[in-house]
C-alpha atoms as a PDB file:
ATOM      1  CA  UNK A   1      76.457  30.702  96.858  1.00  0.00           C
ATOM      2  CA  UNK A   2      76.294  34.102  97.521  1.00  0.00           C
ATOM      3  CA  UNK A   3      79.265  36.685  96.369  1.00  0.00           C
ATOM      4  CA  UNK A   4      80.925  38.158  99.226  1.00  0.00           C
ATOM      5  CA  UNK A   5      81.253  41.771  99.076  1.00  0.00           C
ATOM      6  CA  UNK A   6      84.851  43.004 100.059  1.00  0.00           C
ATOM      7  CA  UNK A   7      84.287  46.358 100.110  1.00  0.00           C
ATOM      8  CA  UNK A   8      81.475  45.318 102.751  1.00  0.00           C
ATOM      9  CA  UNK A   9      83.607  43.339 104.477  1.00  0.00           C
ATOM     10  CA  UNK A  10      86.169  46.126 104.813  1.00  0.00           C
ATOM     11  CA  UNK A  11      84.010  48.810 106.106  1.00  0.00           C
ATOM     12  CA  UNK A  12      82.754  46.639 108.739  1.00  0.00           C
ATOM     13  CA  UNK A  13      86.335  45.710 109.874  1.00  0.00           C
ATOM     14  CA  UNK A  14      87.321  49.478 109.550  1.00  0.00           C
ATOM     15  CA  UNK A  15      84.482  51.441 110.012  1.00  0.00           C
ATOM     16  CA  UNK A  16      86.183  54.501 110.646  1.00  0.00           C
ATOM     17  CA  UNK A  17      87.886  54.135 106.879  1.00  0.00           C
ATOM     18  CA  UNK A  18      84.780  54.165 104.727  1.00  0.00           C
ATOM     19  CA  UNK A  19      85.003  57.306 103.605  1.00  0.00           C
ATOM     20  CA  UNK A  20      88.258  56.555 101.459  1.00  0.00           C
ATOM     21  CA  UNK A  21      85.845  54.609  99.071  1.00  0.00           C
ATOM     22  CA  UNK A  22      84.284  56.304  95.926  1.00  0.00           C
ATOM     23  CA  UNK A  23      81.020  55.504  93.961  1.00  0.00           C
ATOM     24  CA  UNK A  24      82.654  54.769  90.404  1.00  0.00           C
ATOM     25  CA  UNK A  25      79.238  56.615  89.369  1.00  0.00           C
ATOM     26  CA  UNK A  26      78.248  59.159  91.744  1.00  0.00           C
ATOM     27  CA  UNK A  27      74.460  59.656  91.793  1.00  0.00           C
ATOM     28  CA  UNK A  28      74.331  63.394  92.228  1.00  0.00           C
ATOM     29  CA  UNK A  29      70.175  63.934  90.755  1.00  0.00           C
ATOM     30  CA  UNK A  30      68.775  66.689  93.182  1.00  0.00           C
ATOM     31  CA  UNK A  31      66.373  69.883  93.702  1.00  0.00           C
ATOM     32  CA  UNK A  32      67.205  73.405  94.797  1.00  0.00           C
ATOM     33  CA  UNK A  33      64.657  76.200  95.425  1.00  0.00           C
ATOM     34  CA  UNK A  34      63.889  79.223  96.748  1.00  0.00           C
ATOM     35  CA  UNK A  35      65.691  79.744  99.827  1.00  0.00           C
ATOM     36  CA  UNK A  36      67.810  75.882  99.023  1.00  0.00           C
ATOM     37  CA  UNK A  37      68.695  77.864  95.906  1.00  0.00           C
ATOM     38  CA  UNK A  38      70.184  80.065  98.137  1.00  0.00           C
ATOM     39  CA  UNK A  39      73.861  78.904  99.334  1.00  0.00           C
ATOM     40  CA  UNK A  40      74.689  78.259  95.619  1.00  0.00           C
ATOM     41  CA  UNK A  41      73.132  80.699  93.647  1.00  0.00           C
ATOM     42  CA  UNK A  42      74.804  83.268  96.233  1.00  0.00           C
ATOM     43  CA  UNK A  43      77.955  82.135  95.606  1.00  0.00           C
ATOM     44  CA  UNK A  44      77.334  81.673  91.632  1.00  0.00           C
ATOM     45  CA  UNK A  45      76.083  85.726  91.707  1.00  0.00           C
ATOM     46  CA  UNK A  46      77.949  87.611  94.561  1.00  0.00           C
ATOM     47  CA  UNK A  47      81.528  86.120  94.374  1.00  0.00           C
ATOM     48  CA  UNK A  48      82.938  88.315  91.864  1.00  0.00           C
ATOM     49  CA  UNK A  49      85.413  91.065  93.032  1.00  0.00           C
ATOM     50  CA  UNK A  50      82.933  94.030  92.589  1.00  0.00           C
ATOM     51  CA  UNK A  51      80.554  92.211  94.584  1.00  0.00           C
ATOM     52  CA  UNK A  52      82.407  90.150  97.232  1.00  0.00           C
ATOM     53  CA  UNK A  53      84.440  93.394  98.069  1.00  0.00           C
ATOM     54  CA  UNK A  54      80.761  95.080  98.828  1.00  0.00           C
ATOM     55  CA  UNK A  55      82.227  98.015  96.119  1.00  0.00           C
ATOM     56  CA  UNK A  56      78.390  98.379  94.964  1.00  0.00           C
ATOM     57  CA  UNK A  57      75.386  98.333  97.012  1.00  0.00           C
ATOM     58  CA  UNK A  58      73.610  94.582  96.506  1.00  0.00           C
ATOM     59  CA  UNK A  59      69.660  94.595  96.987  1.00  0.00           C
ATOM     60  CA  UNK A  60      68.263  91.010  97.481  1.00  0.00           C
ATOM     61  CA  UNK A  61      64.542  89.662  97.301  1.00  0.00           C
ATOM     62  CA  UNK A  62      63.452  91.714  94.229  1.00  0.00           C
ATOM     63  CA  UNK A  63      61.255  89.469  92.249  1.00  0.00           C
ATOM     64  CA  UNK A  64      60.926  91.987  89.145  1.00  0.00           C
ATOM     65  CA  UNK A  65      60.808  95.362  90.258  1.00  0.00           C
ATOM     66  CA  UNK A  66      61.793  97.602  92.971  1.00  0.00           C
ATOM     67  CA  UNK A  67      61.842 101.290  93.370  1.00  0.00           C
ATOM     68  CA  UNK A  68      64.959 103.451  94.473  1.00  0.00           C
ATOM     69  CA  UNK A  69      63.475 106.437  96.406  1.00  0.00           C
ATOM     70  CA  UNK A  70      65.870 109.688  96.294  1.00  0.00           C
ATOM     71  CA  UNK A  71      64.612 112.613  98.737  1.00  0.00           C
ATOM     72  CA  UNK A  72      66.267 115.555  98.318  1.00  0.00           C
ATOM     73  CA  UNK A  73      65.491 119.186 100.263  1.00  0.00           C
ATOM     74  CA  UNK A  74      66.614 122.618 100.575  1.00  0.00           C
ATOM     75  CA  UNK A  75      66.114 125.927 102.576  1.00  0.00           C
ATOM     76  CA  UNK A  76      64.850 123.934 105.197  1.00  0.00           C
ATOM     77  CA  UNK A  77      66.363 125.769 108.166  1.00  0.00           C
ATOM     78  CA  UNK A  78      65.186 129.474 108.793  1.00  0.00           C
ATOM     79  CA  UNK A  79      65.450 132.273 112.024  1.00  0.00           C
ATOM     80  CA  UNK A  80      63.398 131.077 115.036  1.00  0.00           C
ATOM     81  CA  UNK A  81      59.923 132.446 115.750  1.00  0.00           C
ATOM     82  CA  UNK A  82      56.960 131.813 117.820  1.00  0.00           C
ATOM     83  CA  UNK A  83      54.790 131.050 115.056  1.00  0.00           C
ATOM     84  CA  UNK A  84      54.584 128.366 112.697  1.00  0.00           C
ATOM     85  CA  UNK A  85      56.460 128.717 109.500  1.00  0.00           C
ATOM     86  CA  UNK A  86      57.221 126.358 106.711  1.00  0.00           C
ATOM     87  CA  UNK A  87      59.731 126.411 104.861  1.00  0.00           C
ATOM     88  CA  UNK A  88      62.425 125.060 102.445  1.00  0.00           C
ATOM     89  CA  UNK A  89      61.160 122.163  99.638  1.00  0.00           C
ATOM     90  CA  UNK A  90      61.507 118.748  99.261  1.00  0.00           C
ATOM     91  CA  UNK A  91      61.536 117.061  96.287  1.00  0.00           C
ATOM     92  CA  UNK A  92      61.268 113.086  95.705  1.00  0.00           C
ATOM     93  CA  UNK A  93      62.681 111.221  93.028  1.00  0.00           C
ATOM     94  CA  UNK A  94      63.043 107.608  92.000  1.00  0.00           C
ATOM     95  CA  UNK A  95      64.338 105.213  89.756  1.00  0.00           C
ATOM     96  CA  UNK A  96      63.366 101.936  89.087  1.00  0.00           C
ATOM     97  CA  UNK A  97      65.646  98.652  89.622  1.00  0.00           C
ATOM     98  CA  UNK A  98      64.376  95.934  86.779  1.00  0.00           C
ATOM     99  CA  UNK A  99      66.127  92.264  87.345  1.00  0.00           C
ATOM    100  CA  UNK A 100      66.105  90.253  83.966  1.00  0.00           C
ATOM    101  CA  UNK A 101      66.128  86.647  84.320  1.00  0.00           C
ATOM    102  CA  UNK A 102      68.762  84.344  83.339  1.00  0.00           C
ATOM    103  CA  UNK A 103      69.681  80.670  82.894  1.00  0.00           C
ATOM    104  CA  UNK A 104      72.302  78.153  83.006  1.00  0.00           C
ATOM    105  CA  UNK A 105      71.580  74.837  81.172  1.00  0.00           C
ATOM    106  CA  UNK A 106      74.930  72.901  81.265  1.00  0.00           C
ATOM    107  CA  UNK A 107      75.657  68.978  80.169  1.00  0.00           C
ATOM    108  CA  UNK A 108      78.991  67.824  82.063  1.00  0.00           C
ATOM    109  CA  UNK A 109      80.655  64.552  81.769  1.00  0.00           C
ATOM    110  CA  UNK A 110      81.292  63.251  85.205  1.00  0.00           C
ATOM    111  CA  UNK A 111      84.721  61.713  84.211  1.00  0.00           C
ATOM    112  CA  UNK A 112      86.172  64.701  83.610  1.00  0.00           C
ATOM    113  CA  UNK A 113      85.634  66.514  87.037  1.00  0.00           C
ATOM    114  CA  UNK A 114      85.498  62.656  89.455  1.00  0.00           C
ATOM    115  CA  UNK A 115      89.556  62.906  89.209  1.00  0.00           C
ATOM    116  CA  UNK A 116      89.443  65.949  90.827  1.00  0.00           C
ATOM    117  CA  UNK A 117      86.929  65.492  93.109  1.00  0.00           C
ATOM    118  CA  UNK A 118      88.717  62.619  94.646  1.00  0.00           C
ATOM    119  CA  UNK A 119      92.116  64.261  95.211  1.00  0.00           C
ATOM    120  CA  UNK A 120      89.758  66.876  96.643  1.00  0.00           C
ATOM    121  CA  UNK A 121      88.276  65.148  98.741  1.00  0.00           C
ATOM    122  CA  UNK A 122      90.815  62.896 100.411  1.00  0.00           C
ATOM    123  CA  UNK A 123      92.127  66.166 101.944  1.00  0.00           C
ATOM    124  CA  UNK A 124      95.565  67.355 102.428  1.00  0.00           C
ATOM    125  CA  UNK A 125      97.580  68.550 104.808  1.00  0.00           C
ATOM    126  CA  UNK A 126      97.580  72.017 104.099  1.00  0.00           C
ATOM    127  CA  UNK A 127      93.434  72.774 102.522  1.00  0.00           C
ATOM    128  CA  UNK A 128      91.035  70.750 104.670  1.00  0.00           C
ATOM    129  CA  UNK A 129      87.893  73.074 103.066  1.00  0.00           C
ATOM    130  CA  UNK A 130      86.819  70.396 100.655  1.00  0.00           C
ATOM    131  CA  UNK A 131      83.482  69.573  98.575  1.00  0.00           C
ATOM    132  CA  UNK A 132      81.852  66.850 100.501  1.00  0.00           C
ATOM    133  CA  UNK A 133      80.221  65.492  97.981  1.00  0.00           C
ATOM    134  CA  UNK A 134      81.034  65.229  94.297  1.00  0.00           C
ATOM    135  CA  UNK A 135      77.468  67.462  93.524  1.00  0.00           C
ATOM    136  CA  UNK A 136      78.466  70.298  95.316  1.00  0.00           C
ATOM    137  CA  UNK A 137      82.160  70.005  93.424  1.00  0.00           C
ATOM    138  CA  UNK A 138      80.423  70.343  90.103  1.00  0.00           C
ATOM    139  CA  UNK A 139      78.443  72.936  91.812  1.00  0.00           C
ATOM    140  CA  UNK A 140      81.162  74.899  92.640  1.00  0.00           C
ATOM    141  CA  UNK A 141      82.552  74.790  89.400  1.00  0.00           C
ATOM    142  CA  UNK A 142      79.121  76.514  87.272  1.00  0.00           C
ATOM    143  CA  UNK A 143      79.215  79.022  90.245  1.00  0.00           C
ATOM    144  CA  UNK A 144      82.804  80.345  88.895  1.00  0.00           C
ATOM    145  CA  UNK A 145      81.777  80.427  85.408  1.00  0.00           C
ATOM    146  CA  UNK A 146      78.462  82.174  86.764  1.00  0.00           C
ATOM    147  CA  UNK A 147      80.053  85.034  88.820  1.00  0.00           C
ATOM    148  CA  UNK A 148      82.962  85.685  86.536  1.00  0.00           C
ATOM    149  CA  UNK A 149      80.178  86.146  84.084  1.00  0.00           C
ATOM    150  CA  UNK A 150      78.681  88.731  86.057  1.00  0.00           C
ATOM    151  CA  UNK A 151      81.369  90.597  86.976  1.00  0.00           C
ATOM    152  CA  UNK A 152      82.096  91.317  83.669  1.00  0.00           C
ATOM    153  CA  UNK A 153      78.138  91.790  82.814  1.00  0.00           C
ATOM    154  CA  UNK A 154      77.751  94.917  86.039  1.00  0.00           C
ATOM    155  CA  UNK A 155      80.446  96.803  83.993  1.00  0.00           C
ATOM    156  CA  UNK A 156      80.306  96.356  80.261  1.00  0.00           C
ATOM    157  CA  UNK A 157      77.727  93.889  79.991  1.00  0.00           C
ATOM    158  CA  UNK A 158      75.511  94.623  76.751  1.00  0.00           C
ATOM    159  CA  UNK A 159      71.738  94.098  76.993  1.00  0.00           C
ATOM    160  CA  UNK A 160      71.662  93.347  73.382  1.00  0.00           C
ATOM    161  CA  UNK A 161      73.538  90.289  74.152  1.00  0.00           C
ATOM    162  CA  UNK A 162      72.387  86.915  75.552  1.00  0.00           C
ATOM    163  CA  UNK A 163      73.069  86.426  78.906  1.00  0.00           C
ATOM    164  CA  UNK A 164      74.075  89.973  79.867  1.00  0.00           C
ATOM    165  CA  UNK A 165      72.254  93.184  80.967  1.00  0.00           C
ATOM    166  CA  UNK A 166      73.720  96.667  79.932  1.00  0.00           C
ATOM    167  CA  UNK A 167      76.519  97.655  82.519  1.00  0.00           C
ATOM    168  CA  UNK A 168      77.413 100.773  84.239  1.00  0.00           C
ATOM    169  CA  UNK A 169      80.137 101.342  82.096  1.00  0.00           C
ATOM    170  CA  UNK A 170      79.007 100.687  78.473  1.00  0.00           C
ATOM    171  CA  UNK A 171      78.273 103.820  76.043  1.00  0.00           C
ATOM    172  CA  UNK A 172      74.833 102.493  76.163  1.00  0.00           C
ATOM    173  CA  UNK A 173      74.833 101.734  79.690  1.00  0.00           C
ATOM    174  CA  UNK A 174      73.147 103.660  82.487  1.00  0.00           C
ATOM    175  CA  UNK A 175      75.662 105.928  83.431  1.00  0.00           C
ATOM    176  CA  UNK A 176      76.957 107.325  80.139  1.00  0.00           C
ATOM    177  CA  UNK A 177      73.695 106.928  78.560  1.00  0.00           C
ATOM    178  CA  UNK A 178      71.216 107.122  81.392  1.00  0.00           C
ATOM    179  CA  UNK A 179      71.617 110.911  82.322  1.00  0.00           C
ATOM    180  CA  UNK A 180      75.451 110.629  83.997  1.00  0.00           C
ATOM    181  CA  UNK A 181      77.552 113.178  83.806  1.00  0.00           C
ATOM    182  CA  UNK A 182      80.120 112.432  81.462  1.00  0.00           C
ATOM    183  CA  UNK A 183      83.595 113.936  81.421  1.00  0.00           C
ATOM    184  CA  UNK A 184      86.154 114.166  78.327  1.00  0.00           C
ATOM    185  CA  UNK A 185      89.621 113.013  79.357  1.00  0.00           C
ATOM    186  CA  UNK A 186      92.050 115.030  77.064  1.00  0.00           C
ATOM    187  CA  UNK A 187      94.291 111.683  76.179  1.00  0.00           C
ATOM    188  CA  UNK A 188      93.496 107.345  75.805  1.00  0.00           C
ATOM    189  CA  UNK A 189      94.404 105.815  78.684  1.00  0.00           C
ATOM    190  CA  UNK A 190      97.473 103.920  77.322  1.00  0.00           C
ATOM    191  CA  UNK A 191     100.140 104.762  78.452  1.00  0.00           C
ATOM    192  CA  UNK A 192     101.291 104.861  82.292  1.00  0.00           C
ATOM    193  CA  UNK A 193     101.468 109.342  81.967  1.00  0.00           C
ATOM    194  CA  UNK A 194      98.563 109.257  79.633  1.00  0.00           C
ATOM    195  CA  UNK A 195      96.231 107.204  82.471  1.00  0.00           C
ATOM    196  CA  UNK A 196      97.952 109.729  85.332  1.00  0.00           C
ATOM    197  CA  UNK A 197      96.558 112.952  83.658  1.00  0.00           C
ATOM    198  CA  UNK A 198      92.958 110.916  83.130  1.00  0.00           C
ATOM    199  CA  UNK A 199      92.856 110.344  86.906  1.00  0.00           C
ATOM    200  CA  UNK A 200      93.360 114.769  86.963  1.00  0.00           C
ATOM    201  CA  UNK A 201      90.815 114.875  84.023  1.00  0.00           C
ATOM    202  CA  UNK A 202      88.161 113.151  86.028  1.00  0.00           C
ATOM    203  CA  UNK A 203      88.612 114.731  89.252  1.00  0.00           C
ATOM    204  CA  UNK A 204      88.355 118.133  87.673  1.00  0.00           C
ATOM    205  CA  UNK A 205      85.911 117.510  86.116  1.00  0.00           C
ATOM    206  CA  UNK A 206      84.065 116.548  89.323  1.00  0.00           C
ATOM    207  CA  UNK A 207      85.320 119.692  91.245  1.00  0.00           C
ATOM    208  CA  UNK A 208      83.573 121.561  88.684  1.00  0.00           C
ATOM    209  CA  UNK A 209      80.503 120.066  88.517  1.00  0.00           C
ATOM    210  CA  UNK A 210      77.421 120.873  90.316  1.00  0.00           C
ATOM    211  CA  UNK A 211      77.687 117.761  92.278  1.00  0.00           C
ATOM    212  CA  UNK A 212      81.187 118.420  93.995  1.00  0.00           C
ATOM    213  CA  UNK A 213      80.004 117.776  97.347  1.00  0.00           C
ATOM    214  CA  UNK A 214      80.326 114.097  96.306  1.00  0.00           C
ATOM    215  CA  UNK A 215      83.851 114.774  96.563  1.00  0.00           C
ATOM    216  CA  UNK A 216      83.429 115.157 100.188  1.00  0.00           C
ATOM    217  CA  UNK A 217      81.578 111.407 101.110  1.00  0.00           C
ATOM    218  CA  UNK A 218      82.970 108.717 102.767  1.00  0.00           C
ATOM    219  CA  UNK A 219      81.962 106.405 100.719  1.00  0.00           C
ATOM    220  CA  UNK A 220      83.286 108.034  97.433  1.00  0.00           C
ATOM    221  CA  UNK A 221      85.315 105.885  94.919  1.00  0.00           C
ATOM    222  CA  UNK A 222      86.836 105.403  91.518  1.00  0.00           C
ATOM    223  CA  UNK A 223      86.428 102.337  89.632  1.00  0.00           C
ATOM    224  CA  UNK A 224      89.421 101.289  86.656  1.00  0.00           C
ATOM    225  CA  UNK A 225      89.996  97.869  84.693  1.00  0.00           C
ATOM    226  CA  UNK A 226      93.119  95.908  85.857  1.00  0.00           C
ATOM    227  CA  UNK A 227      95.079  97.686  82.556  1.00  0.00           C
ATOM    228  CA  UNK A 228      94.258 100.929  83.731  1.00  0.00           C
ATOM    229  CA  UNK A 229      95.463 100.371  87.392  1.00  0.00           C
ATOM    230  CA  UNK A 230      98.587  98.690  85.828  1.00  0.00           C
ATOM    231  CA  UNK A 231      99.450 101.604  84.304  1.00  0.00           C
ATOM    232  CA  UNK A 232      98.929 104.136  87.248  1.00  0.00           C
ATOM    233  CA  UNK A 233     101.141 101.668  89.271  1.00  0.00           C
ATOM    234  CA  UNK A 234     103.352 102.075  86.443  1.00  0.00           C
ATOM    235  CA  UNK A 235     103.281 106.014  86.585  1.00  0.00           C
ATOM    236  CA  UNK A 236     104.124 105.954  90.905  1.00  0.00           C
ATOM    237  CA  UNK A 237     107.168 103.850  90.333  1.00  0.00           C
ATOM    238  CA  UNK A 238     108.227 106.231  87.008  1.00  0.00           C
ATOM    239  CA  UNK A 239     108.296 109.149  89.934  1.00  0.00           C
ATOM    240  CA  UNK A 240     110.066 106.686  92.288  1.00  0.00           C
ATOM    241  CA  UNK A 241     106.954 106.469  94.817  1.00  0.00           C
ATOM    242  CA  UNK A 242     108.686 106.094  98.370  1.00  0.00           C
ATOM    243  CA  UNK A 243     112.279 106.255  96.564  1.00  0.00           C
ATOM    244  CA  UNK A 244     111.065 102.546  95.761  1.00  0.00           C
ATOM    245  CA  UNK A 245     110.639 102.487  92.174  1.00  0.00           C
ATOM    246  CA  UNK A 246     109.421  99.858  90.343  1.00  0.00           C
ATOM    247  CA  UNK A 247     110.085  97.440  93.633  1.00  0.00           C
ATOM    248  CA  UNK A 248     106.749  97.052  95.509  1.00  0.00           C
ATOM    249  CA  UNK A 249     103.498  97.458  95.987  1.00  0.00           C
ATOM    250  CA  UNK A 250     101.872 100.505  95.361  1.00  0.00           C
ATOM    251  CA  UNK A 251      98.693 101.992  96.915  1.00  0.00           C
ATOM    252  CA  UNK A 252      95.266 102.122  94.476  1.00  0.00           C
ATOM    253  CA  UNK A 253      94.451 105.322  95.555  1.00  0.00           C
ATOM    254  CA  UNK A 254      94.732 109.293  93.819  1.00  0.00           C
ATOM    255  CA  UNK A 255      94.678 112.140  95.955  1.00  0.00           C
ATOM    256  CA  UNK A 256      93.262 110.463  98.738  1.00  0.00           C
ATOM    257  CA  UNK A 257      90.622 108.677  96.582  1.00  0.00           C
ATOM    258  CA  UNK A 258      90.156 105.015  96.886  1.00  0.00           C
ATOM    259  CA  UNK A 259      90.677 103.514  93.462  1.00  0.00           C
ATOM    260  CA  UNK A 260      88.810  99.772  93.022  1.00  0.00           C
ATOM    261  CA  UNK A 261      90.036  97.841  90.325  1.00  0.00           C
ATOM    262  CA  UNK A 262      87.374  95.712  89.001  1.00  0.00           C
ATOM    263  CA  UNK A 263      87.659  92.667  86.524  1.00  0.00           C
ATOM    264  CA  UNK A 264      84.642  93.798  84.910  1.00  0.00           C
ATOM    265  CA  UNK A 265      85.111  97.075  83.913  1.00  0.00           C
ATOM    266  CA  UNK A 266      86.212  98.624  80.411  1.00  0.00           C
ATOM    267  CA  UNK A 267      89.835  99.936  79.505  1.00  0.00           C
ATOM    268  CA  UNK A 268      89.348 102.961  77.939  1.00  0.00           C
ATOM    269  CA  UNK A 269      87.488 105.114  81.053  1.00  0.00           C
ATOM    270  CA  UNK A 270      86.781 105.396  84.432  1.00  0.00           C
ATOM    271  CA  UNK A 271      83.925 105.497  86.462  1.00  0.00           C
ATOM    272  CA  UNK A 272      83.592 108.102  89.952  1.00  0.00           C
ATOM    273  CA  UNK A 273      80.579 107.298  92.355  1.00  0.00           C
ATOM    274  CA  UNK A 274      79.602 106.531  96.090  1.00  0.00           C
ATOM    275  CA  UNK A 275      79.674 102.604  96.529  1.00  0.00           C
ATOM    276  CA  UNK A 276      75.872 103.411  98.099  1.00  0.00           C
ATOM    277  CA  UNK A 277      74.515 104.972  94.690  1.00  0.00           C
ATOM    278  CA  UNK A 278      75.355 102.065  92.235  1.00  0.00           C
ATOM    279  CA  UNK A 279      73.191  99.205  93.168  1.00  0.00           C
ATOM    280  CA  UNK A 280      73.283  95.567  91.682  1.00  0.00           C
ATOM    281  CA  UNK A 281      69.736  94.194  92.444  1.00  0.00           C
ATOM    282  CA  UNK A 282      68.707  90.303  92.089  1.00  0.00           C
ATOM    283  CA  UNK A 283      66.060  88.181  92.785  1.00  0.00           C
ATOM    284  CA  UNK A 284      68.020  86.204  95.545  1.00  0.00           C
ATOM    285  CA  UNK A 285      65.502  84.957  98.823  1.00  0.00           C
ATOM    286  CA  UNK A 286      63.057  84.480  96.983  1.00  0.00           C
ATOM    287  CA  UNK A 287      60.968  81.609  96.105  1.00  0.00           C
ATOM    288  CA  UNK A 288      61.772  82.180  92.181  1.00  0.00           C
ATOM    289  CA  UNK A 289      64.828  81.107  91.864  1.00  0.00           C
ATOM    290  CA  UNK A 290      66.002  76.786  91.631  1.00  0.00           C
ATOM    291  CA  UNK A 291      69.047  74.700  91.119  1.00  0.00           C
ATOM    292  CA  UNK A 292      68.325  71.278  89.420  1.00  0.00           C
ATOM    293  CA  UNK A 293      71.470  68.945  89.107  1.00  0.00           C
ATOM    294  CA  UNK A 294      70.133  65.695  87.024  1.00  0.00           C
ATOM    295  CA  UNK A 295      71.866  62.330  86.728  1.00  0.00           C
ATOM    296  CA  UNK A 296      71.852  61.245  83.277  1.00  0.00           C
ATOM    297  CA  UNK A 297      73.245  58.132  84.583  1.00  0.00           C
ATOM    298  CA  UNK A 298      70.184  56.894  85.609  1.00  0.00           C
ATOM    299  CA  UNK A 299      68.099  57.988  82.308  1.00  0.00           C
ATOM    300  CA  UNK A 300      69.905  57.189  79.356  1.00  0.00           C
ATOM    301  CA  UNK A 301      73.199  55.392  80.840  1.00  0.00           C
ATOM    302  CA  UNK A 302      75.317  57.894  79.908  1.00  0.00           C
ATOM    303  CA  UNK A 303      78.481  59.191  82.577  1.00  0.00           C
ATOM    304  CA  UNK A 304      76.601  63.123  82.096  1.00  0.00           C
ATOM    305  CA  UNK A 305      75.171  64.883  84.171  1.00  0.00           C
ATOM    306  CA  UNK A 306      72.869  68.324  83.898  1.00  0.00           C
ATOM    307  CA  UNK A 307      72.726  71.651  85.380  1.00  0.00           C
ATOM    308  CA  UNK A 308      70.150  74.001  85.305  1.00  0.00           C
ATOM    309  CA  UNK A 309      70.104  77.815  87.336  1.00  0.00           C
ATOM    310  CA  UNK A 310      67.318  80.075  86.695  1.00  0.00           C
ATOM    311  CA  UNK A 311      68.128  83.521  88.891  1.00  0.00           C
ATOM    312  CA  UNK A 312      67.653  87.401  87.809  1.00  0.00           C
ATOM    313  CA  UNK A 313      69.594  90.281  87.827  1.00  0.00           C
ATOM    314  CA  UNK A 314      70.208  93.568  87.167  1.00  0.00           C
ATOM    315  CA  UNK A 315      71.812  97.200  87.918  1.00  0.00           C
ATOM    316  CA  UNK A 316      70.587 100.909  88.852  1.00  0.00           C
ATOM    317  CA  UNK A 317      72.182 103.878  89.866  1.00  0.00           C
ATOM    318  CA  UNK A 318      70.225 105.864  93.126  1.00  0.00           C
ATOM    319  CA  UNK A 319      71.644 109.531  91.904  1.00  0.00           C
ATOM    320  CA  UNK A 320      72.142 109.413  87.973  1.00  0.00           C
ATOM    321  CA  UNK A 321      73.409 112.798  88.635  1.00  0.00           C
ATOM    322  CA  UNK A 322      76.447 112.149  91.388  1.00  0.00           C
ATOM    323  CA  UNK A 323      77.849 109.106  88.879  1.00  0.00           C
ATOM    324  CA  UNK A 324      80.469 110.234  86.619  1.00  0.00           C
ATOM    325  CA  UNK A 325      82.069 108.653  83.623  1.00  0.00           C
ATOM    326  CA  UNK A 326      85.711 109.943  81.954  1.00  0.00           C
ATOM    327  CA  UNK A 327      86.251 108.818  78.965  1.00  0.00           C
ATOM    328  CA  UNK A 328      88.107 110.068  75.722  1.00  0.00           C
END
């Protein structure tokens, strides 16, 4: 005689109910490419505060290489005059955006993340934006571990290292290194003082520079590490900011300045630029990147299951000129 299925016999009877049951071993084996790749892999690259916040300029759809045009001109108004009369130059520059590739080869064991994924997914009263299936939970999860990565990498990532191209930020990076203009801050930035007078340093330094004018954009900004911002929230409540003191928030900005406080980002300096000129460039919408999430369930009977991500990334500043570094 044939063995009734309950569970069958159940959903038929309460149709509406089948959802509460699980697959003891969800059978998650599938293909993302190109533009498939793309709701994941955007999430994996672009979640990270520097980038979610739009604090850097993001250029998709570069498959290697692309070019970062800079025209600049001068003298070109003059007295009016019947005749023709050229005048003024203009001179083109450009720098060149390369993306490195990358990948993510990751063994999970289902068991550990299936707890989850049920609570998850049986919803709650208060978070209804669940994973609806447990593949897109484990998803989820490498994307975290992906953009945290990257966050970190924009800043002080070190090219020398694997998985990371050289930041903005690093001595060897393309600001300090690349032909930036670096300024000396007279004091570390340890101490709540200290980090106030290399907030002066930098902006000085700027105001001297050829390049003041930047001073003047709308887009203008300062970039610290979470310490460093600590410590100039520090310094407004040790002047009593608002007669509030140490009670409250206090505003991340110096003079006027927006001041972005990125994960990523060293301790011991800080970084001035327009949000336009520093550009984080990846190979996103295009048909070269792919998402593979393999069963191993089905190969070798084991609970694990696979991960692969194969993307490409990297960073360029427009101006190498108008980005500024302070550092002791």
């Amino acid at each position: 005689m044939k063995q009734r299925n309950f569970q069958d016999d159940y959903e038929r009877i309460n149709p509406k109910l089948k959802k509460h049951f699980f697959s003891a071993q969800p059978t998650i084996t599938s293909t993302y490419a190109g533009e498939l790749a793309l709701p994941y892999l955007a999430a994996a690259l672009k979640s990270g505060k520097t980038l979610a916040n739009n604090w850097i300029k993001i250029k998709e759809n570069i498959p290697y290489k692309a070019v970062l045009k800079n025209v600049a001109q001068a003298n070109i108004i003059q007295n009016g005059a019947c005749d023709w009369n050229e005048a003024g130059t203009t001179t083109l520059d450009e720098r060149v955006l390369t993306v490195e590739e990358f990948m993510v080869n990751l063994e999970l064991c289902k068991a550990d993340f299936r707890q989850d994924w049920e609570a998850a997914a049986t919803g709650s009263m208060f978070d209804d934006r669940i994973p609806p299936t447990f593949e897109e939970f484990l998803l989820s999860y490498v994307a975290d571990q992906v953009a945290q990565q990257i966050e970190n990498t924009i800043w002080g990532g070190n090219n020398a290292a694997a998985g990371e191209f050289e930041g903005f930020a690093t001595n060897a990076g393309i600001i300090v290194s690349g032909g930036g203009s670096n300024i000396t801050a007279g004091q570390a930035f340890d101490t709540p003082a200290n980090t106030l007078l290399g907030f002066s340093d930098l902006l000085t330094g700027i105001a001297g520079s050829a390049q003041s004018a930047i001073l003047d954009k709308e887009d203008f900004a300062i970039y610290c590490s979470p310490k460093v911002a600590l410590f100039y929230a520090q310094s407004l409540a040790n002047s009593g900011y608002l007669n509030e003191y140490q009670v409250g928030d206090k505003p991340m900005n110096y003079m006027g300045y927006q001041v972005l406080v990125c994960p990523g980002m060293l301790n011991d300096r800080l970084i001035a630029a327009q949000k336009s000129n520093l550009v984080f460039g990846t190979n996103l919408m295009t048909d070269m990147t792919n998402i593979r999430v393999i069963d191993r369930s089905l190969i070798d009977g084991s609970d694990n299951v696979r991960m692969s991500m194969r993307y490409a990334a990297g960073i360029q500043a427009g101006v190498i000129a108008e980005t500024f570094c302070c550092k002791v």
